[in-house]
C-alpha atoms as a PDB file:
ATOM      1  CA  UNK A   1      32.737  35.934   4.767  1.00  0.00           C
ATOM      2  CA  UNK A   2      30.405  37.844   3.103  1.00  0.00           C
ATOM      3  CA  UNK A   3      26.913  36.092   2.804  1.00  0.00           C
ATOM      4  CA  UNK A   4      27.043  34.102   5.858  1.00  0.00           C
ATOM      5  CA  UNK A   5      24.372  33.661   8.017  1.00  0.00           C
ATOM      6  CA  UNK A   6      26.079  32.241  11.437  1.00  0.00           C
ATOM      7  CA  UNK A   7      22.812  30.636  12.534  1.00  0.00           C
ATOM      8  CA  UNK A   8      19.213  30.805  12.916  1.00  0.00           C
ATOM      9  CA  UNK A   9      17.917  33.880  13.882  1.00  0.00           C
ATOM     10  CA  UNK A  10      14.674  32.578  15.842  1.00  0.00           C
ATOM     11  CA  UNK A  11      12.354  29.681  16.723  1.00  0.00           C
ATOM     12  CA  UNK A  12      11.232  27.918  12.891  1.00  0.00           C
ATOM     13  CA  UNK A  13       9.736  24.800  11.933  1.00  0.00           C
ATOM     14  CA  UNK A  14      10.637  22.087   9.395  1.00  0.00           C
ATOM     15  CA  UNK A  15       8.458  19.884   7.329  1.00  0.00           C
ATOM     16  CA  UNK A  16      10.400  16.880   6.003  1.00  0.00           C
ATOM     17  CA  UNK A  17       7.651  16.087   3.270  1.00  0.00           C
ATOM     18  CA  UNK A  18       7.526  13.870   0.367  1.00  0.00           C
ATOM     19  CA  UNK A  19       8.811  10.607   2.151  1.00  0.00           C
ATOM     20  CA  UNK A  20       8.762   7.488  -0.119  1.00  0.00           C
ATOM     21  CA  UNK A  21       7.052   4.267   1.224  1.00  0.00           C
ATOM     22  CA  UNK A  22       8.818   0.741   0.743  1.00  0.00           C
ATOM     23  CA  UNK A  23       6.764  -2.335   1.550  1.00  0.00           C
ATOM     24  CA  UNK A  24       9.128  -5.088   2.670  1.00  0.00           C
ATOM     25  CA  UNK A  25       7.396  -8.578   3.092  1.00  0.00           C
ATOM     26  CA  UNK A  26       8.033 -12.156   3.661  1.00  0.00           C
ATOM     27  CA  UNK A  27       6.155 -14.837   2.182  1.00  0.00           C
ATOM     28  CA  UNK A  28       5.899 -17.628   4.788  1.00  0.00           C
ATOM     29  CA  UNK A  29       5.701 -20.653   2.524  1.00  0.00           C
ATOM     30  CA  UNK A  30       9.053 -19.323   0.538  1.00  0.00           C
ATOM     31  CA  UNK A  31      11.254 -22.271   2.078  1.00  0.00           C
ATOM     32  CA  UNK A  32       8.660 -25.357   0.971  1.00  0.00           C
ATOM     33  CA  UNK A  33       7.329 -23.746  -2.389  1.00  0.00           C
ATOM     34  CA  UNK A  34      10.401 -21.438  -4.102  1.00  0.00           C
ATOM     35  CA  UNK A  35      11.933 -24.712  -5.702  1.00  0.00           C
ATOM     36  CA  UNK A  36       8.433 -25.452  -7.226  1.00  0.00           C
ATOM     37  CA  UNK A  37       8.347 -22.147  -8.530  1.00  0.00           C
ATOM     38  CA  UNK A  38      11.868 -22.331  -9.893  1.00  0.00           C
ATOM     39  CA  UNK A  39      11.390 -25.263 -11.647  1.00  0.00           C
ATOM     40  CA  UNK A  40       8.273 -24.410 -13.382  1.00  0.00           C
ATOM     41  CA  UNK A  41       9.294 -21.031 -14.222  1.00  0.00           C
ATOM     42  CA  UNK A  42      12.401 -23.001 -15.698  1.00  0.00           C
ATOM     43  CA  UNK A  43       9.905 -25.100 -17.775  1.00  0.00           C
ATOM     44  CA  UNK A  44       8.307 -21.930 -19.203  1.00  0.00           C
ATOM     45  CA  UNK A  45      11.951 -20.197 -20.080  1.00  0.00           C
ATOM     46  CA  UNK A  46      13.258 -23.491 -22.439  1.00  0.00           C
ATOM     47  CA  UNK A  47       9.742 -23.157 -24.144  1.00  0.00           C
ATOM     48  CA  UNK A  48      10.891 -19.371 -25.331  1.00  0.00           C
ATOM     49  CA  UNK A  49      14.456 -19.467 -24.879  1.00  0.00           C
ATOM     50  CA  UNK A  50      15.582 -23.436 -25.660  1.00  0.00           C
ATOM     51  CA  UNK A  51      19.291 -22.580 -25.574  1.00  0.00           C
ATOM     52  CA  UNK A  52      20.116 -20.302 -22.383  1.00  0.00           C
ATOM     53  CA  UNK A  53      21.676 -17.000 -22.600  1.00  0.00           C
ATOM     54  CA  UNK A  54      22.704 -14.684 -19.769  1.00  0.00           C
ATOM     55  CA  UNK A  55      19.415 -13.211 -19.484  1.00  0.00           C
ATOM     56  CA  UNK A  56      15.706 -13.636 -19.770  1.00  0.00           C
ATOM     57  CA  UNK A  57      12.456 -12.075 -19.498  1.00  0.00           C
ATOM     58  CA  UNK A  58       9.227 -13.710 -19.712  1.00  0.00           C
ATOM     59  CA  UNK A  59       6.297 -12.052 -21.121  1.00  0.00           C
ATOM     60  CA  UNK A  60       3.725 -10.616 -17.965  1.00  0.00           C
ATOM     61  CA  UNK A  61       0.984 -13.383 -18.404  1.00  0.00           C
ATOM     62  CA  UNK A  62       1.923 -15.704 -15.504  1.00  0.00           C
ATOM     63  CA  UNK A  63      -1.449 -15.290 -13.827  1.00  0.00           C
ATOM     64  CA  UNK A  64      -2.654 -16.597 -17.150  1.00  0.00           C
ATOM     65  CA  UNK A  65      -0.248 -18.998 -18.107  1.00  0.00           C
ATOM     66  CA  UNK A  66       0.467 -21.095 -13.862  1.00  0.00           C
ATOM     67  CA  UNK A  67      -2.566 -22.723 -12.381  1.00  0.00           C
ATOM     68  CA  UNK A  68      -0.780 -24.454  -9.819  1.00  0.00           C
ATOM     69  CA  UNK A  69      -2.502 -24.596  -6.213  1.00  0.00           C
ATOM     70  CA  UNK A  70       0.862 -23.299  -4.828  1.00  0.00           C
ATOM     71  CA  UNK A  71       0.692 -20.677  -7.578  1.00  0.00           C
ATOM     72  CA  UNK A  72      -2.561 -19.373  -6.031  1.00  0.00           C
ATOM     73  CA  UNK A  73      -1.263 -19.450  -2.896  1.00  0.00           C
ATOM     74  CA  UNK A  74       1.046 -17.185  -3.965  1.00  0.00           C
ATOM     75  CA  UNK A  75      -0.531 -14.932  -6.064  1.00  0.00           C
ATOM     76  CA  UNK A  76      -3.001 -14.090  -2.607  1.00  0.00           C
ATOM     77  CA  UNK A  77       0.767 -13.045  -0.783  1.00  0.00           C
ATOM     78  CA  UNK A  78       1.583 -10.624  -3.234  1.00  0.00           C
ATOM     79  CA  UNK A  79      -2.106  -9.397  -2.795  1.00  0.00           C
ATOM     80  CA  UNK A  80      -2.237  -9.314   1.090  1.00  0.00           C
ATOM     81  CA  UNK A  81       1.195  -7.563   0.913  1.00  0.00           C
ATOM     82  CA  UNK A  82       0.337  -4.862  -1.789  1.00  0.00           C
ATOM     83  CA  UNK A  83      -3.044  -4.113   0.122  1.00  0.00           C
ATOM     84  CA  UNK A  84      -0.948  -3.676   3.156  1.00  0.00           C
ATOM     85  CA  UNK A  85       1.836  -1.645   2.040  1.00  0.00           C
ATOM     86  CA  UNK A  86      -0.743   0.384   0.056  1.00  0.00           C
ATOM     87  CA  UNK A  87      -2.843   0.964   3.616  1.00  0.00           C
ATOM     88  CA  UNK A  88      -0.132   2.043   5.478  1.00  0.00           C
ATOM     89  CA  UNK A  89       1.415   4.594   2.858  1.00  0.00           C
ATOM     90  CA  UNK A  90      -2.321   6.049   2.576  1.00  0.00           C
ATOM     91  CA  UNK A  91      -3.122   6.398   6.097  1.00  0.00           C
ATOM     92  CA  UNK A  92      -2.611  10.132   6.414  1.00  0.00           C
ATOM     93  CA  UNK A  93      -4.559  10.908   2.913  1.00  0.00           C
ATOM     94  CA  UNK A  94      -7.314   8.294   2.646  1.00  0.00           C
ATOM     95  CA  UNK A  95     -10.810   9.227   4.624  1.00  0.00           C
ATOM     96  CA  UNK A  96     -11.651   7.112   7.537  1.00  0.00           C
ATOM     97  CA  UNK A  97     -12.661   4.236   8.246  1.00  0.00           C
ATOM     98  CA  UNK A  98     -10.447   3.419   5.366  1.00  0.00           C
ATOM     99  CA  UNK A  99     -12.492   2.388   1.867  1.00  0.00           C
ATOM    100  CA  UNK A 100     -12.289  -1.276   1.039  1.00  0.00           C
ATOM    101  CA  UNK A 101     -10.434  -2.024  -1.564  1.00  0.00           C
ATOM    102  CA  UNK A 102      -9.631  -3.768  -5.246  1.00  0.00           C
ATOM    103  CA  UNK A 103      -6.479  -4.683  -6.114  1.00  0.00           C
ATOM    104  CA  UNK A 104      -6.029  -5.445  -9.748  1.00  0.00           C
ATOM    105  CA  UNK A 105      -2.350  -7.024 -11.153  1.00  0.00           C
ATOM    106  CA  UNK A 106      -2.095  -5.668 -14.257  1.00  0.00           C
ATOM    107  CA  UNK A 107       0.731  -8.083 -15.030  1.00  0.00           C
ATOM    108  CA  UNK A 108       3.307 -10.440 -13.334  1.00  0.00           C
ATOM    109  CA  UNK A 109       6.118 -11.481 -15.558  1.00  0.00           C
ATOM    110  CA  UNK A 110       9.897 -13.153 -14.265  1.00  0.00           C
ATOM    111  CA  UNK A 111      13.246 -12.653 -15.025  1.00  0.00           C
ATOM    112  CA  UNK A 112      16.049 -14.780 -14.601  1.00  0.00           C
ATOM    113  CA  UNK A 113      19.649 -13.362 -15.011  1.00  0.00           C
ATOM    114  CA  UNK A 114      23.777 -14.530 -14.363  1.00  0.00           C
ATOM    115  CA  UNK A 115      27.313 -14.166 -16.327  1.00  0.00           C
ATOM    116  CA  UNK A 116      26.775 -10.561 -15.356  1.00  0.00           C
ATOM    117  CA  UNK A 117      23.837  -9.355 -16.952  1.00  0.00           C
ATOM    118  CA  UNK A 118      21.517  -6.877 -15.127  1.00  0.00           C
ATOM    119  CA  UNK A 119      18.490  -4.330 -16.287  1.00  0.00           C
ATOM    120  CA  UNK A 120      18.752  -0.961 -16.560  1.00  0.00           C
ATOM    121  CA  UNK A 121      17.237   2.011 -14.598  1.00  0.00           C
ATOM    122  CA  UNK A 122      14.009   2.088 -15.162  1.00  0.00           C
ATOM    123  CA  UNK A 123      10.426   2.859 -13.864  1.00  0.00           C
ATOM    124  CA  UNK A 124       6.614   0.922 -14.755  1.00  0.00           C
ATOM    125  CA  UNK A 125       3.919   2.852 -16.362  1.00  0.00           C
ATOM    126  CA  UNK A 126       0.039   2.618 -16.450  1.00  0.00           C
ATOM    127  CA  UNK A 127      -0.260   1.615 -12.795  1.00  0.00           C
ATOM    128  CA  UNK A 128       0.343   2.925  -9.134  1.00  0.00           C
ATOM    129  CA  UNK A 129       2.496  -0.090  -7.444  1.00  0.00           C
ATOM    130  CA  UNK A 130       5.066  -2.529  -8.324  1.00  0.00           C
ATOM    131  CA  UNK A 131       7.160  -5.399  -6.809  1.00  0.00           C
ATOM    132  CA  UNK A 132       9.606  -7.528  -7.036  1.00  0.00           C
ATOM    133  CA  UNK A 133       9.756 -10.796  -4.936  1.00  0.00           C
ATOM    134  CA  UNK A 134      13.150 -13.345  -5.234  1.00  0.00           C
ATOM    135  CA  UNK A 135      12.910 -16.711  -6.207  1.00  0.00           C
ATOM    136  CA  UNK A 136      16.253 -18.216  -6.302  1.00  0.00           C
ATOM    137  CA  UNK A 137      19.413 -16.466  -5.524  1.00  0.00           C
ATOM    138  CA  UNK A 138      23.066 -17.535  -4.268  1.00  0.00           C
ATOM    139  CA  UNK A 139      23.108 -17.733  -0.527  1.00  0.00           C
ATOM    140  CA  UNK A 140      24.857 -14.382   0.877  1.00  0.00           C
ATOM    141  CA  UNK A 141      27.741 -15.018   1.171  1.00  0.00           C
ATOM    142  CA  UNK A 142      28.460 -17.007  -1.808  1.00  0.00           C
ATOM    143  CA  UNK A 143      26.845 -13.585  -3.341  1.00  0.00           C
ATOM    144  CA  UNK A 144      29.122 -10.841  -2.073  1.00  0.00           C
ATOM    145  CA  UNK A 145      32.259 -13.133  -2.160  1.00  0.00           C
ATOM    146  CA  UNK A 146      32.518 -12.329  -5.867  1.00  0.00           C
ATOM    147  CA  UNK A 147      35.397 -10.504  -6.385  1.00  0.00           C
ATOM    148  CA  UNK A 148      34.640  -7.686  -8.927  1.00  0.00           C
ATOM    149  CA  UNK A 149      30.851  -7.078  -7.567  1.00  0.00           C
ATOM    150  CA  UNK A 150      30.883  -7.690  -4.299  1.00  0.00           C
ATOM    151  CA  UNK A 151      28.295  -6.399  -1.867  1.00  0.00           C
ATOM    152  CA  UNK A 152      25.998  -5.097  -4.880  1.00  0.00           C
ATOM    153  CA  UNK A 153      26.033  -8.489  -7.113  1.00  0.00           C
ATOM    154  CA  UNK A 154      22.462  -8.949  -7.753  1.00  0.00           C
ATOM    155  CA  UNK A 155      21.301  -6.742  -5.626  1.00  0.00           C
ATOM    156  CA  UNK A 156      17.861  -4.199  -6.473  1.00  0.00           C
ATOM    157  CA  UNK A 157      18.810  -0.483  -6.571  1.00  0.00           C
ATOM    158  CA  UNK A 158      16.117   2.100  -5.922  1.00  0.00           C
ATOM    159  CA  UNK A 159      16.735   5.731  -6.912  1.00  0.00           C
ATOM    160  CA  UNK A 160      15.195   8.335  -4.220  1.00  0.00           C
ATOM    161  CA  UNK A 161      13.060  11.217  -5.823  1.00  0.00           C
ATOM    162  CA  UNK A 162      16.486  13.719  -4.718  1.00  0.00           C
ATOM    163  CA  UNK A 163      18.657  11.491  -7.534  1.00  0.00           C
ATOM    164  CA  UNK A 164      17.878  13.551 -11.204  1.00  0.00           C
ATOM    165  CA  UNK A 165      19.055  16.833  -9.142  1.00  0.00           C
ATOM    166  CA  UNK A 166      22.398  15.371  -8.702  1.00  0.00           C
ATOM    167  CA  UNK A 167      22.870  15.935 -12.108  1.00  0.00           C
ATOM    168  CA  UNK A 168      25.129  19.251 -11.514  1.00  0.00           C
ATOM    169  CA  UNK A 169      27.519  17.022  -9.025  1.00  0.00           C
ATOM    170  CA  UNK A 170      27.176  20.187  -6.355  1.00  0.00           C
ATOM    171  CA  UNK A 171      27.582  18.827  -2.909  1.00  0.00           C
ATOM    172  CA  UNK A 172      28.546  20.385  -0.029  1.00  0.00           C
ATOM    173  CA  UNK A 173      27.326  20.572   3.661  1.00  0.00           C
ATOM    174  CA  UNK A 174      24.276  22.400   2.261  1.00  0.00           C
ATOM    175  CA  UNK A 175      22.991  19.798   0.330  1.00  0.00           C
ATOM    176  CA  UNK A 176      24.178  16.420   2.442  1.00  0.00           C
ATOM    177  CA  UNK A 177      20.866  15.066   3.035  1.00  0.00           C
ATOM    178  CA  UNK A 178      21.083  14.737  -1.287  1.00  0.00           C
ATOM    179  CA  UNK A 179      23.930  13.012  -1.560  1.00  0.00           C
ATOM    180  CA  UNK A 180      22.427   9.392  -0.106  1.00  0.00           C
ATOM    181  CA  UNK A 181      20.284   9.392  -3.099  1.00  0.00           C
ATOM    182  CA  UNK A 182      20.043   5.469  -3.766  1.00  0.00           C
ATOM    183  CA  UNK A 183      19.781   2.554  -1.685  1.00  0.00           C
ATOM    184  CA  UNK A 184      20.159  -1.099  -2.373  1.00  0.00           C
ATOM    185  CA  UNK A 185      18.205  -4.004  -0.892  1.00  0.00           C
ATOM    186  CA  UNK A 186      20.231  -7.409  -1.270  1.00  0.00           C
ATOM    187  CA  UNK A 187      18.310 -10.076  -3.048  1.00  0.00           C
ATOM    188  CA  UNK A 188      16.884 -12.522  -0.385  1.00  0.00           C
ATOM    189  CA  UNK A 189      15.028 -15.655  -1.661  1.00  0.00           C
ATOM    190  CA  UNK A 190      11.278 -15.138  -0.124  1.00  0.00           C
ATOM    191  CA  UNK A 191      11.607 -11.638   0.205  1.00  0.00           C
ATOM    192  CA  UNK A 192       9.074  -9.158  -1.620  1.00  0.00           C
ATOM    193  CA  UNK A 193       9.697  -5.943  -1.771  1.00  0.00           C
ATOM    194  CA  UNK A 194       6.400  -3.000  -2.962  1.00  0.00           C
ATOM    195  CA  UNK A 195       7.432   0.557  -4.317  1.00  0.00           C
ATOM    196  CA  UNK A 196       5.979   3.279  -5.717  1.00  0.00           C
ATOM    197  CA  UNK A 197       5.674   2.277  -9.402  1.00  0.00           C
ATOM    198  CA  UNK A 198       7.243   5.748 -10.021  1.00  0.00           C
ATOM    199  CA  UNK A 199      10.330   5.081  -8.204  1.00  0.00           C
ATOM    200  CA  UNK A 200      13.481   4.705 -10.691  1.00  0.00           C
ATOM    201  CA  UNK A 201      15.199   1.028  -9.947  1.00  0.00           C
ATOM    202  CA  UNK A 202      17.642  -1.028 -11.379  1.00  0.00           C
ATOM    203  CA  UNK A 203      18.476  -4.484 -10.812  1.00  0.00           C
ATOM    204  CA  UNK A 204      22.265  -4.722 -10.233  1.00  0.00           C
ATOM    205  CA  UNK A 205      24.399  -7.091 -12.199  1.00  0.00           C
ATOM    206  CA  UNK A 206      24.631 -10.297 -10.825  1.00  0.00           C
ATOM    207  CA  UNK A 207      27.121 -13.505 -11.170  1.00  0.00           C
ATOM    208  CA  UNK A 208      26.744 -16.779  -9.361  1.00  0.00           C
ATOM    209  CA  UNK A 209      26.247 -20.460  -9.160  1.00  0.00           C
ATOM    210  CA  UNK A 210      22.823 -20.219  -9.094  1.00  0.00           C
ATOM    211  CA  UNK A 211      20.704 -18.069 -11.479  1.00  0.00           C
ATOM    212  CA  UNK A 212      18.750 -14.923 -10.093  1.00  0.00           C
ATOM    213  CA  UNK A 213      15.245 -15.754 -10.212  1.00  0.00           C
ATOM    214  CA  UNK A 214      12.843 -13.064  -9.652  1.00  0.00           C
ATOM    215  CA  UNK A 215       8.781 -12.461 -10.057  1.00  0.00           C
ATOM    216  CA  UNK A 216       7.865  -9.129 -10.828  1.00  0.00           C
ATOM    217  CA  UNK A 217       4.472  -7.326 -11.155  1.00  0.00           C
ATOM    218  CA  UNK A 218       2.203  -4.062 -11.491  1.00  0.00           C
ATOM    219  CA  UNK A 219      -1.136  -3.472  -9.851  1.00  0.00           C
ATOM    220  CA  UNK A 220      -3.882  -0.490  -9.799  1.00  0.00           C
ATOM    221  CA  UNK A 221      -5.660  -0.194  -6.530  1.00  0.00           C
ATOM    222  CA  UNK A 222      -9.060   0.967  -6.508  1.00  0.00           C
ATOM    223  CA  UNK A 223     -12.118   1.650  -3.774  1.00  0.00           C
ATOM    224  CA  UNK A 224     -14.536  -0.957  -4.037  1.00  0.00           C
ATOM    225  CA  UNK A 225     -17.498   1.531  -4.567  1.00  0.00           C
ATOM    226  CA  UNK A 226     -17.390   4.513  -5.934  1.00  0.00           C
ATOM    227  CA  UNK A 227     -14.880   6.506  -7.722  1.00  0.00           C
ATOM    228  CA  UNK A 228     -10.850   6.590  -6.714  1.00  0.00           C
ATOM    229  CA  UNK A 229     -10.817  10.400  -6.667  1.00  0.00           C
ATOM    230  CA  UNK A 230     -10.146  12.213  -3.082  1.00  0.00           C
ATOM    231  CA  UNK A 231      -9.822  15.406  -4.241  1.00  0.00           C
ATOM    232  CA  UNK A 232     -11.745  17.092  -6.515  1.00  0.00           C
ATOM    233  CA  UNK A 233     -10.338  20.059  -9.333  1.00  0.00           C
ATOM    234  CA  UNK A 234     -11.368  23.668  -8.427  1.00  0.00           C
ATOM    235  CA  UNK A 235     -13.212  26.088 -11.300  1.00  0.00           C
ATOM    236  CA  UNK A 236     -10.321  28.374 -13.026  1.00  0.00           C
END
């Protein structure tokens, strides 16, 4: 066949670069505290939305609006998880000893969804980290018994950085390690998960008894002294 190469032709190396951290966390108190935090995020959805629809988004001024203790409590998760996640993907790049840090939440905001509905791909702006921790959700297997969705009712899709060169629909052997270019994390009441604010996501549609109740958010991280910048810009 003309072109082909029948195999390497020498020793080589390979850098796999450009790997994209997921923080996966679970809040401790989720069992005792997630029905609180249904019902008053219920209370705050028939204040803006008095006759319910299949979908709802609150506005992203819940660390302004709750002031419950439990509330606080937390508000400090999502912190100790974000400064985690946000440690471990910076190991390799930050200076050591690592530079304390300020984590700022630029805005936290819920959604509640069912009949179907969902939210489309999309990514956050004006900050470096998101999340998205569930509330309320069917149990499993109530969720994936559905019969037209299945395993992906309700679930949160993340599209990998390889997904916009897809576009073409090329695949063969060459290209394999493209073609897994999505994955899906099932909703899990208590879970949170931290991404890349970057990363493309979707969440899923979703039908069940219960509605899908989820807390979302977007933080900056900064060093607690001094400036954020590693790397300074070279003279043209």
């Amino acid at each position: 066949m003309p072109g082909a190469v029948p195999g390497p032709a020498g020793q080589q190396s390979l850098l796999s670069l450009w790997a994209t951290p997921l923080g996966v966390h679970r809040w401790a108190r989720a069992q005792e505290l997630n029905p609180l935090l249904a019902r008053v995020l219920g209370s705050l959805r028939a204040v803006s939305q008095p006759q319910p629809a299949p979908f709802f988004a609150s506005e992203d001024d819940l660390l302004e609006r709750i002031r419950l203790p439990e509330w606080q409590d937390f508000v400090r998760f999502v912190v100790d998880s974000l400064h985690a996640t946000v440690a471990q993907a910076n190991r390799a790049a930050w200076p050591q000893p690592a530079p304390a840090l300020q984590v700022h939440l630029r805005g936290m905001w819920f959604q509640v969804a069912n009949q179907g509905a969902s939210h489309d791909v999309h990514t956050h702006g004006n900050c470096s980290w998101s999340g998205v921790y569930c509330v309320q959700v069917d149990e499993d297997s109530v969720r994936v018994a559905d019969p037209l969705l299945g395993e992906r009712n309700g679930v949160t899709r993340f599209y990998g950085p390889y997904f916009p060169h897809l576009g073409g629909a090329h695949a063969d052997l060459g290209n394999a390690y493209l073609q897994s270019a999505h994955v899906d994390i099932a909703p899990l009441p208590g879970q949170l998960i931290v991404f890349p604010s970057w990363l493309a996501h979707q969440a899923m549609a979703y039908r069940g008894e219960r509605d899908r109740i989820i807390v979302s958010f977007n933080a900056s991280v900064h060093a607690a002294q001094g400036g954020d910048r590693l790397r300074g810009y070279a003279a043209a």
